[in-house]
Structures are given as C-alpha cells and as structure tokens.
C-alpha atoms as a PDB file:
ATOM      1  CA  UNK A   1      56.939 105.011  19.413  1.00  0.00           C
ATOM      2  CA  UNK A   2      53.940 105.311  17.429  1.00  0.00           C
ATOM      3  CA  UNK A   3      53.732 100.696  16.881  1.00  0.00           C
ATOM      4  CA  UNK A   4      54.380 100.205  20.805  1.00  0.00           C
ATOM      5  CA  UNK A   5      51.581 102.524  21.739  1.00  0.00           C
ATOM      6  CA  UNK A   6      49.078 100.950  19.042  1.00  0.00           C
ATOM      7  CA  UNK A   7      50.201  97.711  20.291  1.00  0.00           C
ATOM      8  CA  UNK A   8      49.184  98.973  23.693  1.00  0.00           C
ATOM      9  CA  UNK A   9      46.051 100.439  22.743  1.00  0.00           C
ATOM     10  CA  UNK A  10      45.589  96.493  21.731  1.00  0.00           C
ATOM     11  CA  UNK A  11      45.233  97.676  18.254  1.00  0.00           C
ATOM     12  CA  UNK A  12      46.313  95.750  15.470  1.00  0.00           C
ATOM     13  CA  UNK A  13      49.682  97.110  13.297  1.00  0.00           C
ATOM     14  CA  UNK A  14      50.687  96.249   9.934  1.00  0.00           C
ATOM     15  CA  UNK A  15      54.388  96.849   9.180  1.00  0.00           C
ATOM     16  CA  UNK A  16      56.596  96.430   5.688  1.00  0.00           C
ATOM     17  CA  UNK A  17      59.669  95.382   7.294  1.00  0.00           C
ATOM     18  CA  UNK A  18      63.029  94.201   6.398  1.00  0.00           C
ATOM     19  CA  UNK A  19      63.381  89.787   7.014  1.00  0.00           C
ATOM     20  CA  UNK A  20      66.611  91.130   9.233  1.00  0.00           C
ATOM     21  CA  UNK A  21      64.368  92.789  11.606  1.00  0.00           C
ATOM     22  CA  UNK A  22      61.974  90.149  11.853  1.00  0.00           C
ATOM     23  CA  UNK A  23      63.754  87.958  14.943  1.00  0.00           C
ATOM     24  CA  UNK A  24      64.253  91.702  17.461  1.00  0.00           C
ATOM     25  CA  UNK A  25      60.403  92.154  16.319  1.00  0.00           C
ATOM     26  CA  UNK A  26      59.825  88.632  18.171  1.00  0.00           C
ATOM     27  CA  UNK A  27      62.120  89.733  20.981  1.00  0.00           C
ATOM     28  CA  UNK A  28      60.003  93.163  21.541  1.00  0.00           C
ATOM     29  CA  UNK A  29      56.562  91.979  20.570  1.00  0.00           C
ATOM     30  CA  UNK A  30      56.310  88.168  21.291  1.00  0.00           C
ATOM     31  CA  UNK A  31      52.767  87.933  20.056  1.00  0.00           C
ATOM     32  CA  UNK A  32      54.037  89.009  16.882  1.00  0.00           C
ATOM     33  CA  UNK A  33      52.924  87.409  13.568  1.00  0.00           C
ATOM     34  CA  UNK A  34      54.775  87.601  10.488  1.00  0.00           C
ATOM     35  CA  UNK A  35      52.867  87.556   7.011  1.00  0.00           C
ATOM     36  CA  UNK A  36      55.148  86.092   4.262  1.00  0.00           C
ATOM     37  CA  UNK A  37      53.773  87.488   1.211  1.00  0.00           C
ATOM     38  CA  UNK A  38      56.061  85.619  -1.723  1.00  0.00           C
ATOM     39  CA  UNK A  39      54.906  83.746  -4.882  1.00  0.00           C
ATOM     40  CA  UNK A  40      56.709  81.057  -6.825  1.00  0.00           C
ATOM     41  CA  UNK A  41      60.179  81.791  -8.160  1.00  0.00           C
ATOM     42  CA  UNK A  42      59.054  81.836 -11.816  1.00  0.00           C
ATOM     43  CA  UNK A  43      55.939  84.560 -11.157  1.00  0.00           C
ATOM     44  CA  UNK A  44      58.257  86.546  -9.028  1.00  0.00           C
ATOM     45  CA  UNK A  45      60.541  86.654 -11.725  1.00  0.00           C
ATOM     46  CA  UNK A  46      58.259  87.621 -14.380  1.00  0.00           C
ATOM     47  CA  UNK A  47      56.714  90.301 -11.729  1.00  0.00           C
ATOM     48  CA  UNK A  48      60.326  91.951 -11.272  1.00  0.00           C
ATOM     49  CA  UNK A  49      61.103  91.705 -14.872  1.00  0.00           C
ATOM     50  CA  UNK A  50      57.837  93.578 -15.887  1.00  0.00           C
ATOM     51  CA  UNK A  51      58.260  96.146 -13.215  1.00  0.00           C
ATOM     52  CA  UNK A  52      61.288  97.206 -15.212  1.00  0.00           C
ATOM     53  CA  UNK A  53      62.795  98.833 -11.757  1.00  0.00           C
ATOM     54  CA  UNK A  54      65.951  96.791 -11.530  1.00  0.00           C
ATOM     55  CA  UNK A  55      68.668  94.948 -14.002  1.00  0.00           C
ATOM     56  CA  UNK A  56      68.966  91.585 -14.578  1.00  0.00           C
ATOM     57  CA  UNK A  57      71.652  91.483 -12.199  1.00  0.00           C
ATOM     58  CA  UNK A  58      69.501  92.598  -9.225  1.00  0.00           C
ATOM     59  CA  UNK A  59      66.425  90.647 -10.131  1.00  0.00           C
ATOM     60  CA  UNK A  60      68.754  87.654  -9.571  1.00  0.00           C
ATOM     61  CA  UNK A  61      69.894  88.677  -6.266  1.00  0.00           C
ATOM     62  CA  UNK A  62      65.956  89.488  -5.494  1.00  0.00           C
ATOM     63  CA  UNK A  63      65.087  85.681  -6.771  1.00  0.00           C
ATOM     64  CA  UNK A  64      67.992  84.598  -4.219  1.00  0.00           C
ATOM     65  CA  UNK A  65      66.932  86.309  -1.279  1.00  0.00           C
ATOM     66  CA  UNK A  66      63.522  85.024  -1.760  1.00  0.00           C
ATOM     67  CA  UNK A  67      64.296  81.678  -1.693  1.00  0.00           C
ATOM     68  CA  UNK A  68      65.196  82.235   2.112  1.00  0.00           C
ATOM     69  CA  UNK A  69      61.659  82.095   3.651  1.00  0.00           C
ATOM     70  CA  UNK A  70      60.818  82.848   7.156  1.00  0.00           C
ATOM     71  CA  UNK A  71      59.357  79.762   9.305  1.00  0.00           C
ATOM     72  CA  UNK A  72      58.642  78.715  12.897  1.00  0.00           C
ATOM     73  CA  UNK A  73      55.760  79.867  15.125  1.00  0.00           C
ATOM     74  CA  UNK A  74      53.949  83.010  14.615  1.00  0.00           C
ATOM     75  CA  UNK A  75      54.590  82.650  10.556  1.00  0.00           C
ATOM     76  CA  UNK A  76      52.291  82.770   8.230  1.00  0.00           C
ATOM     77  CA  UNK A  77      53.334  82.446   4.539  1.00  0.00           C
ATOM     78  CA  UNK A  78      51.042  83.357   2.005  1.00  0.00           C
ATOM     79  CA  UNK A  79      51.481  82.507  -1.448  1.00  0.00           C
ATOM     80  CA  UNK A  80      50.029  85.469  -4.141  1.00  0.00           C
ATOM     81  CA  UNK A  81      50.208  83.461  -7.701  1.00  0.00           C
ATOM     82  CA  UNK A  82      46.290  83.597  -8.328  1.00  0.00           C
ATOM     83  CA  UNK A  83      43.645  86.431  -8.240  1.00  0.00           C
ATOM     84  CA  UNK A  84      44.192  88.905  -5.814  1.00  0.00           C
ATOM     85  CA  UNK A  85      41.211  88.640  -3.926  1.00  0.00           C
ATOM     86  CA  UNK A  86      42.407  85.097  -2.778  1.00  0.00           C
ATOM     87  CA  UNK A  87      45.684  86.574  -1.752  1.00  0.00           C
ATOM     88  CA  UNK A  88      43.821  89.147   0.153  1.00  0.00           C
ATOM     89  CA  UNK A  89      41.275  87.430   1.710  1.00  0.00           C
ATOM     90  CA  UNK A  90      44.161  84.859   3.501  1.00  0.00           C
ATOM     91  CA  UNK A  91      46.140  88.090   4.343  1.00  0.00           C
ATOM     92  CA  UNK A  92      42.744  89.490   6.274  1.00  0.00           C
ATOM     93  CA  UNK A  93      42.392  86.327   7.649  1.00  0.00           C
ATOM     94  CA  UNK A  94      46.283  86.114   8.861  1.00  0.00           C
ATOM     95  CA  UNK A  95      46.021  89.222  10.678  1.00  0.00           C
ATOM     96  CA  UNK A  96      42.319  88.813  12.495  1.00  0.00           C
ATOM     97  CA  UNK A  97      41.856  88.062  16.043  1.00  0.00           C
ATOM     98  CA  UNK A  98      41.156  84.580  16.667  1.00  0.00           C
ATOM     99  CA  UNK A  99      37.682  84.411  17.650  1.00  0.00           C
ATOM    100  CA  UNK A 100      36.640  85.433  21.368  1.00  0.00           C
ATOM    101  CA  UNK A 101      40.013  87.127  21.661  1.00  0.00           C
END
C-alpha cells in the first residue's frame, strides 16, 4: 500500500489513526512513533462543547476515552492547551529524524 512503500522509500508518513490500531502499527512498522495529541480534560471539554458536533452524551464518552492515553516506547504525547505554534513546533520536532540519521 501507498504507507509501506513511503516507508520504504525511507520517507516519513503521518497517519490519523484509530488508538485500536496503534499496537498492529508497532507489529508492522517497529520504528513506529506515535504522536499523542490530547489537552487537559477541562480544554477538551470546552473544545468539544464549542464545536457543537456531538451531544452532551457523546462529549462524555469522548472525555472518557481520552483519559486512556497511549504510553511505552516510541510515544510521544503532546499536550495542545497553549498557542498553537508551541503545539506545532513539538509535533515537528516529534516527527524529525534524529540528527545524523
């Protein structure tokens, strides 16, 4: 598929995925890293709420979910409650090459 031949081409990929994919990601790509993008309950909340996309009842469920964050090696969590250019700036960083690589 179109990820396994970028990865190939030794390209970096950027996927939205689904946390129940995340562990057969690790399985097929080892040298994956995941990118946690969350930010604290309360913001997230307020975020949802203003978005106006879902009911009260499914905001909660979102809230829920989000407690359940994603840890171990290859995990990087980054937490957006400020500007956006911090958030941004330690995504670019999370998904560089390390240096001489």
């Amino acid at each position: 598929g179109a990820v396994a031949d970028a990865l190939a081409s030794g390209r970096t990929v950027i996927v939205n995925v689904s946390r129940q994919v995340i562990e057969a990601a690790h399985r097929r790509h080892p040298n994956t890293t995941v990118v946690f993008v969350t930010a604290p309950p309360d913001v997230l909340e307020q975020r949802l709420r203003a978005r106006g996309r879902e009911d009260a009842a499914a905001v909660k469920g979102r809230l829920a979910r989000s407690a359940a964050q994603p840890s171990g090696p290859g995990v990087v969590c980054i937490t957006n409650d400020g500007p956006l250019e911090r958030a941004a700036a330690a995504f670019l960083a999370a998904i560089r090459p390390p240096a001489g690589a």
